[in-house]
PDB file of N, CA and C in Angstrom:
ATOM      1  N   UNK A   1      17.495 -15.238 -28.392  1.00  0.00           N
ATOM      2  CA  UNK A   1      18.618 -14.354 -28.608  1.00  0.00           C
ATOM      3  C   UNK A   1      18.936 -14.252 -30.093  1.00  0.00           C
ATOM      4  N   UNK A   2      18.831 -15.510 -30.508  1.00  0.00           N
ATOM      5  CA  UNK A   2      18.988 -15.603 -32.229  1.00  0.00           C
ATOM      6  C   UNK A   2      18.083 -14.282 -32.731  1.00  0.00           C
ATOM      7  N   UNK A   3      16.653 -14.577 -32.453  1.00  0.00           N
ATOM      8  CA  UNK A   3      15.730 -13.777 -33.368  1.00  0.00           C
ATOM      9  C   UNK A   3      16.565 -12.229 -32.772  1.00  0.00           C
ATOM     10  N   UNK A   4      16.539 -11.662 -31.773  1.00  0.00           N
ATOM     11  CA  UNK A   4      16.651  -9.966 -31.105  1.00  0.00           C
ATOM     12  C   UNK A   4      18.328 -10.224 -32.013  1.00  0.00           C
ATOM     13  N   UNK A   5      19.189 -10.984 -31.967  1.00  0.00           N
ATOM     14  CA  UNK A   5      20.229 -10.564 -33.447  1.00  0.00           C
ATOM     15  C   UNK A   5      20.038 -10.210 -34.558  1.00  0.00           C
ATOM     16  N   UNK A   6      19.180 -11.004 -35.074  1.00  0.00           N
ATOM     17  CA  UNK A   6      18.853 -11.508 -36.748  1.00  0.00           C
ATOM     18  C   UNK A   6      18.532  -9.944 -36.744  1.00  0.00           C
ATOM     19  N   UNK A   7      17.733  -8.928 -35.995  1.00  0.00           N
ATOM     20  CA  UNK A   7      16.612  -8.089 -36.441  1.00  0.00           C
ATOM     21  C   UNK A   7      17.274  -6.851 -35.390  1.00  0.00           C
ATOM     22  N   UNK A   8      18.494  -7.164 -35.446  1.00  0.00           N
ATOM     23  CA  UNK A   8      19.637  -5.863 -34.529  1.00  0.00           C
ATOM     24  C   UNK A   8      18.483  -5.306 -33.521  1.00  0.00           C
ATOM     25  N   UNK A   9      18.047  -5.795 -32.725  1.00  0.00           N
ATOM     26  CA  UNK A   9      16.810  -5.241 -31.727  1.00  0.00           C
ATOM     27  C   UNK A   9      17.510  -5.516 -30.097  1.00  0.00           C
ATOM     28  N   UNK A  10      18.754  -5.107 -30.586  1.00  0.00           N
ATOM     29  CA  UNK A  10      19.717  -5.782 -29.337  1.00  0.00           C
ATOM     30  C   UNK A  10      18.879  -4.688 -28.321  1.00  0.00           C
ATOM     31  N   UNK A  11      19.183  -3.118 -28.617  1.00  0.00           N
ATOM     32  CA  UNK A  11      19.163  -1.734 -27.588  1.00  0.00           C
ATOM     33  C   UNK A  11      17.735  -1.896 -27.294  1.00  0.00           C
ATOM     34  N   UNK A  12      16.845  -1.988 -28.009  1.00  0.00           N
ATOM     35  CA  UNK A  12      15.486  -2.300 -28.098  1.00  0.00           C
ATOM     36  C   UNK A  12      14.716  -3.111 -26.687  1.00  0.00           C
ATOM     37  N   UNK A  13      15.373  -4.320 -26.907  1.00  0.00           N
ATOM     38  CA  UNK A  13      15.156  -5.378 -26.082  1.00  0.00           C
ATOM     39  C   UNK A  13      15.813  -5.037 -24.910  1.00  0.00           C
ATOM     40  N   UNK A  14      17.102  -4.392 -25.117  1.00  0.00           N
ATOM     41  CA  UNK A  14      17.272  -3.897 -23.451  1.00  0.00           C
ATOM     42  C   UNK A  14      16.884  -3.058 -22.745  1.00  0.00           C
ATOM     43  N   UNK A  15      16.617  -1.912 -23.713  1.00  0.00           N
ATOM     44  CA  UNK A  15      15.639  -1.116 -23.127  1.00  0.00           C
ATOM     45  C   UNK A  15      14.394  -1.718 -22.553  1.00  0.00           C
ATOM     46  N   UNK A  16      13.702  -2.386 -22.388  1.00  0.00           N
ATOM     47  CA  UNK A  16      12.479  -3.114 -22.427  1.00  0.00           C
ATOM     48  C   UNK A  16      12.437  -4.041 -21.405  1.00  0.00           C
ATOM     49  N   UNK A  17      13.799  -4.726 -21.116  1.00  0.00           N
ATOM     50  CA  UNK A  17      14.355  -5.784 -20.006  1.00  0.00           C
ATOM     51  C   UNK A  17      14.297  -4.556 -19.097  1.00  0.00           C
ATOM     52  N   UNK A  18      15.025  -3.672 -19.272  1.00  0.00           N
ATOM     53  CA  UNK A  18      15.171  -1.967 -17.994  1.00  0.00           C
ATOM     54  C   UNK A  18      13.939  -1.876 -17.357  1.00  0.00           C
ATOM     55  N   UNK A  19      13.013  -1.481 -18.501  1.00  0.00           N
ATOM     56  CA  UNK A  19      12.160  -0.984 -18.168  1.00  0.00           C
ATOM     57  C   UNK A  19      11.220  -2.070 -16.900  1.00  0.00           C
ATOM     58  N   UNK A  20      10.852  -3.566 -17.964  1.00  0.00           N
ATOM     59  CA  UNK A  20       9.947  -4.501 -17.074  1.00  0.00           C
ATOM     60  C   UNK A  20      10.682  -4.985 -15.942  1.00  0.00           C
ATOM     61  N   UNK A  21      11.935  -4.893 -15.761  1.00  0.00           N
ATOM     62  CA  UNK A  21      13.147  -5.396 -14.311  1.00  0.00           C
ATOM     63  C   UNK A  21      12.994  -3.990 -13.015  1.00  0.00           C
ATOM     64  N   UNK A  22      12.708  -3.278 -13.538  1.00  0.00           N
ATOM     65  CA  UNK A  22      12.688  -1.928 -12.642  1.00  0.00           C
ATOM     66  C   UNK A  22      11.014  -1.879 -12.219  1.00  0.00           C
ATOM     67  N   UNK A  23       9.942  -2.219 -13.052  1.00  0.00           N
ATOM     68  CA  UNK A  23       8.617  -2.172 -11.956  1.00  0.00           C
ATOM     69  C   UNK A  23       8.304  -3.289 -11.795  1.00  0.00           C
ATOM     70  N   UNK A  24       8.724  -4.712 -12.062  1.00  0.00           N
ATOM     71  CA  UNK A  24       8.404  -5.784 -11.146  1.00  0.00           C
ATOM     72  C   UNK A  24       8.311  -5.820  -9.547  1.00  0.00           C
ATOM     73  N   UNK A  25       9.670  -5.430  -9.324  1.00  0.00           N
ATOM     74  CA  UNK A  25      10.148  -5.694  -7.618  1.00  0.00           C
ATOM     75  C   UNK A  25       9.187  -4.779  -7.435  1.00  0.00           C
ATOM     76  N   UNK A  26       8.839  -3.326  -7.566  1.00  0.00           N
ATOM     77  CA  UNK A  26       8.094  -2.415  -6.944  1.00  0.00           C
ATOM     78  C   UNK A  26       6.402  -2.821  -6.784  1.00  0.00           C
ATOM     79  N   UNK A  27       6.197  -3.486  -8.149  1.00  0.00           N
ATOM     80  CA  UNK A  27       4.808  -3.568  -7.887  1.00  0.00           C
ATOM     81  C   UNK A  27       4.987  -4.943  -6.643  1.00  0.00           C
ATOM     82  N   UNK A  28       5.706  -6.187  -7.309  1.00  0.00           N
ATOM     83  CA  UNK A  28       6.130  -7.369  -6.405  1.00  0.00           C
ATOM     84  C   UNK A  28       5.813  -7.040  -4.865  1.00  0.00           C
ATOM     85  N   UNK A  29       6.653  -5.789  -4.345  1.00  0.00           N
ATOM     86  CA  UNK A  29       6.423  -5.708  -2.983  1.00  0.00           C
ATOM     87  C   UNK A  29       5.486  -4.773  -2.790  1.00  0.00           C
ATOM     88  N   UNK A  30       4.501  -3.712  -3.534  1.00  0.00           N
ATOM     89  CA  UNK A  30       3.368  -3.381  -3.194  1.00  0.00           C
ATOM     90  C   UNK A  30       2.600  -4.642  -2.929  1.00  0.00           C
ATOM     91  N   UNK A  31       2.519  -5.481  -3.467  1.00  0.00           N
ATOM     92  CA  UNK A  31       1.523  -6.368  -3.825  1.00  0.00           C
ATOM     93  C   UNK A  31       1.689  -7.446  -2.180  1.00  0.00           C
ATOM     94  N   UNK A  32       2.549  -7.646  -2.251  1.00  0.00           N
ATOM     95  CA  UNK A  32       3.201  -8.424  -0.778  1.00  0.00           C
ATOM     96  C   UNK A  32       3.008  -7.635   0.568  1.00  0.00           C
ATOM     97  N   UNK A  33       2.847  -6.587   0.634  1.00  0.00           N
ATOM     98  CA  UNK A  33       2.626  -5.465   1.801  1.00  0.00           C
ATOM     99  C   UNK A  33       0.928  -5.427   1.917  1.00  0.00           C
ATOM    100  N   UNK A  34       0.122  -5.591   0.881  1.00  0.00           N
ATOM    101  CA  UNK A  34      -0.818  -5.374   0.565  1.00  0.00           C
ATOM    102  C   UNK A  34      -1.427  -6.678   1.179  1.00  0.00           C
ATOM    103  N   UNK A  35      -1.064  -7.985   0.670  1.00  0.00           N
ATOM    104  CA  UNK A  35      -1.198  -9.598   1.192  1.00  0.00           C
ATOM    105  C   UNK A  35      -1.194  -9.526   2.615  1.00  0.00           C
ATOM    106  N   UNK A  36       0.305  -8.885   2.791  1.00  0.00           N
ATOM    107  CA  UNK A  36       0.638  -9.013   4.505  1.00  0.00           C
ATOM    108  C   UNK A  36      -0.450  -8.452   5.691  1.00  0.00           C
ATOM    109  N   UNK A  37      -1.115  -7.186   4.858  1.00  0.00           N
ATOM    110  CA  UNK A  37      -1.891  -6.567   5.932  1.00  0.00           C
ATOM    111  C   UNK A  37      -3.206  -6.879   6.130  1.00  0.00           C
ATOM    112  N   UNK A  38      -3.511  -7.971   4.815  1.00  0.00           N
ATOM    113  CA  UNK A  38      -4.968  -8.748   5.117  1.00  0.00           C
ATOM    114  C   UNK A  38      -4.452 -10.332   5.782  1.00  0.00           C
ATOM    115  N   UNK A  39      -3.587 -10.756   5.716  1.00  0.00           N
ATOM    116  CA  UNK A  39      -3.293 -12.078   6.235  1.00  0.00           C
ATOM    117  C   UNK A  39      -3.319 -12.584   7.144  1.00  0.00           C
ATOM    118  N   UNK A  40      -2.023 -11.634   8.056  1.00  0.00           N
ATOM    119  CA  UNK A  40      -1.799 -11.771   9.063  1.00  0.00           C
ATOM    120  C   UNK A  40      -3.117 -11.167   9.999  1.00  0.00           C
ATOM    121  N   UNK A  41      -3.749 -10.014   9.792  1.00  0.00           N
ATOM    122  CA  UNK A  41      -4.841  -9.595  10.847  1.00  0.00           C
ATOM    123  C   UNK A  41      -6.109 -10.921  11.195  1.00  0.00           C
ATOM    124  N   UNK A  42      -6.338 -11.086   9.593  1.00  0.00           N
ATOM    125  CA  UNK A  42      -6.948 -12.484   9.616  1.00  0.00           C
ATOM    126  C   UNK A  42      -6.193 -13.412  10.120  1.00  0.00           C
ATOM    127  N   UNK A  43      -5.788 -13.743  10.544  1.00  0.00           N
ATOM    128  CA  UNK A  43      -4.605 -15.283  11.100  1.00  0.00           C
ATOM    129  C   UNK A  43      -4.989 -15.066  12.845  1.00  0.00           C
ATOM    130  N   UNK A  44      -4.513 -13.762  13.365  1.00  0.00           N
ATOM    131  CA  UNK A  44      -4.435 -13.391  14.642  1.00  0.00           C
ATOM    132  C   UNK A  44      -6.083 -13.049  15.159  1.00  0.00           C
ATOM    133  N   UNK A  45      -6.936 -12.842  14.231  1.00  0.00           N
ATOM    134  CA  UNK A  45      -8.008 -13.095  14.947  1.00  0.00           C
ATOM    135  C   UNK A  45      -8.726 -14.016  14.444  1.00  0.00           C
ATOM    136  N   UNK A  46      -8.340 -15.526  13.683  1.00  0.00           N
ATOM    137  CA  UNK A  46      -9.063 -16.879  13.772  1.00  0.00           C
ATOM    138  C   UNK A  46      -8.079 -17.317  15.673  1.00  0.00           C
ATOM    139  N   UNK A  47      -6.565 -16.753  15.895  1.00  0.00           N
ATOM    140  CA  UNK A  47      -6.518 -17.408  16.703  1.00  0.00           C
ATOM    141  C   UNK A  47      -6.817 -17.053  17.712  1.00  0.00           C
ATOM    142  N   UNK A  48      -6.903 -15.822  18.206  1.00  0.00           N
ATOM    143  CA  UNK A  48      -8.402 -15.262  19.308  1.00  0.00           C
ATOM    144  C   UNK A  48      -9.530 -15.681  19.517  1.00  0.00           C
ATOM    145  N   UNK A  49     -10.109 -16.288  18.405  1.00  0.00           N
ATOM    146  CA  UNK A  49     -11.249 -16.729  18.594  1.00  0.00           C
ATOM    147  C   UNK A  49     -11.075 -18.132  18.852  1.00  0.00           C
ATOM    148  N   UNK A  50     -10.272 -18.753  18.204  1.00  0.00           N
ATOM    149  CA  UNK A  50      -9.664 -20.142  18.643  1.00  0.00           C
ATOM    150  C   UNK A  50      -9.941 -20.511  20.010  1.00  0.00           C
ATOM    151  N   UNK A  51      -8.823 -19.539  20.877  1.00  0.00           N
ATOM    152  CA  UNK A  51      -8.637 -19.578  22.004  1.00  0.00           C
ATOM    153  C   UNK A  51      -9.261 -19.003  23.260  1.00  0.00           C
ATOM    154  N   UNK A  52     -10.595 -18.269  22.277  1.00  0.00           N
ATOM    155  CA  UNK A  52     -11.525 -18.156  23.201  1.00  0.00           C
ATOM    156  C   UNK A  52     -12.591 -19.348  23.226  1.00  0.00           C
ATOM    157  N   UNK A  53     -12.593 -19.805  21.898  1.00  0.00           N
ATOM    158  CA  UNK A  53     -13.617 -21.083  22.210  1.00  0.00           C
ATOM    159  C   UNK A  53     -12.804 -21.954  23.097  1.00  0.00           C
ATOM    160  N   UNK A  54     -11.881 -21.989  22.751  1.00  0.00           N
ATOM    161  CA  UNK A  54     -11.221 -23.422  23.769  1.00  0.00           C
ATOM    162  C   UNK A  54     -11.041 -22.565  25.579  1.00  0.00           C
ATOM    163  N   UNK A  55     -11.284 -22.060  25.698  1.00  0.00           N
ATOM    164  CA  UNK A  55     -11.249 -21.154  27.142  1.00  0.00           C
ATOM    165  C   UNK A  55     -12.714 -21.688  27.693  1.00  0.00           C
ATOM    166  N   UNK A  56     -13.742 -21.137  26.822  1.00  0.00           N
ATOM    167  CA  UNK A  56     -14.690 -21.726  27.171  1.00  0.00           C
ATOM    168  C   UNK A  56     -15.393 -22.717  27.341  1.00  0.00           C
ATOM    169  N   UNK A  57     -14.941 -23.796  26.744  1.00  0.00           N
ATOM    170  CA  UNK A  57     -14.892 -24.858  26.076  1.00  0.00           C
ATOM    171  C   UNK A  57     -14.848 -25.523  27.540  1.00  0.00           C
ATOM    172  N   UNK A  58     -13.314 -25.074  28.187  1.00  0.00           N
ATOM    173  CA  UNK A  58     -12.377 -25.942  29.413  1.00  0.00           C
ATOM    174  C   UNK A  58     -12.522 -25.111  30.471  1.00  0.00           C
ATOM    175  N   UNK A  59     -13.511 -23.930  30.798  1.00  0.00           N
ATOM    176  CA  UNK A  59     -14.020 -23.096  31.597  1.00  0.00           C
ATOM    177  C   UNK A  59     -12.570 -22.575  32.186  1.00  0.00           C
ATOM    178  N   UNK A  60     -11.546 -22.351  31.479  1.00  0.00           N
ATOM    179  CA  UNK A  60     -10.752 -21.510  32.011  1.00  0.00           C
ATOM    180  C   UNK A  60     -10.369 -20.418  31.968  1.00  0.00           C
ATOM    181  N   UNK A  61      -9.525 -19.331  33.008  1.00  0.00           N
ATOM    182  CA  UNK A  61      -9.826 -17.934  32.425  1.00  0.00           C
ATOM    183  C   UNK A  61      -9.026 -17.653  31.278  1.00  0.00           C
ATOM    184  N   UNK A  62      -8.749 -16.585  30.404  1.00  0.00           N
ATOM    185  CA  UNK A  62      -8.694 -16.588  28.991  1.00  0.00           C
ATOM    186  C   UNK A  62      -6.732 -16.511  29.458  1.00  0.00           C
ATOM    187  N   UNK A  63      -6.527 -15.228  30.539  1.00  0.00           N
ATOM    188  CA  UNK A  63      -4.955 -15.354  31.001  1.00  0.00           C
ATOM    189  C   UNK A  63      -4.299 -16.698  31.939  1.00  0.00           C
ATOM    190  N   UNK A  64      -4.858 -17.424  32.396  1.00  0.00           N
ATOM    191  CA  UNK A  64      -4.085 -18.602  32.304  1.00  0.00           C
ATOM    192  C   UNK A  64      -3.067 -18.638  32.258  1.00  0.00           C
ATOM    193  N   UNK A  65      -1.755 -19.069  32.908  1.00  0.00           N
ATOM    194  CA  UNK A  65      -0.438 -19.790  32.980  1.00  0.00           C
ATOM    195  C   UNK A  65      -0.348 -20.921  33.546  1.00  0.00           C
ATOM    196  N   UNK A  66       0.604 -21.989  32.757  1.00  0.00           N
ATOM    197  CA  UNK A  66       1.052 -22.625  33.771  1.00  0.00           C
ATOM    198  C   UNK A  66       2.221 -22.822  34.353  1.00  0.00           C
ATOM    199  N   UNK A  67       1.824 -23.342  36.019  1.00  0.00           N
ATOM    200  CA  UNK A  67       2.882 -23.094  36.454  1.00  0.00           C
ATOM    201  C   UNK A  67       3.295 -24.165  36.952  1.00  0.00           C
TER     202      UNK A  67
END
């Protein structure tokens, strides 16, 4: 804060805080939407396959309840 005084770069620097505070969050949650839609698809079919090896595994049918 000293130096952006010393060198009156007050408007400067806020302009600049504006600018990098306004496309963080946007890219932030492109970037997170982007994560989400490779993650989770991958997650839900290691556990399909999970639970088809273990089906087969214990020769049971894949819908199963218990009751």
């Amino acid at each position: 804060m000293r130096v952006v005084q010393a060198f009156t770069r007050e408007r400067a620097e806020q302009q600049q805080f504006r600018e990098v505070n306004h496309a963080l969050p946007r890219r932030r949650t492109t970037q997170t939407v982007v994560l989400n839609g490779l993650y989770f698809p991958f997650v839900d079919f290691l556990s399909s396959v999970a639970t088809r090896r273990r089906a087969r595994i214990r020769r049971l049918p894949l819908s199963s309840t218990a009751t």
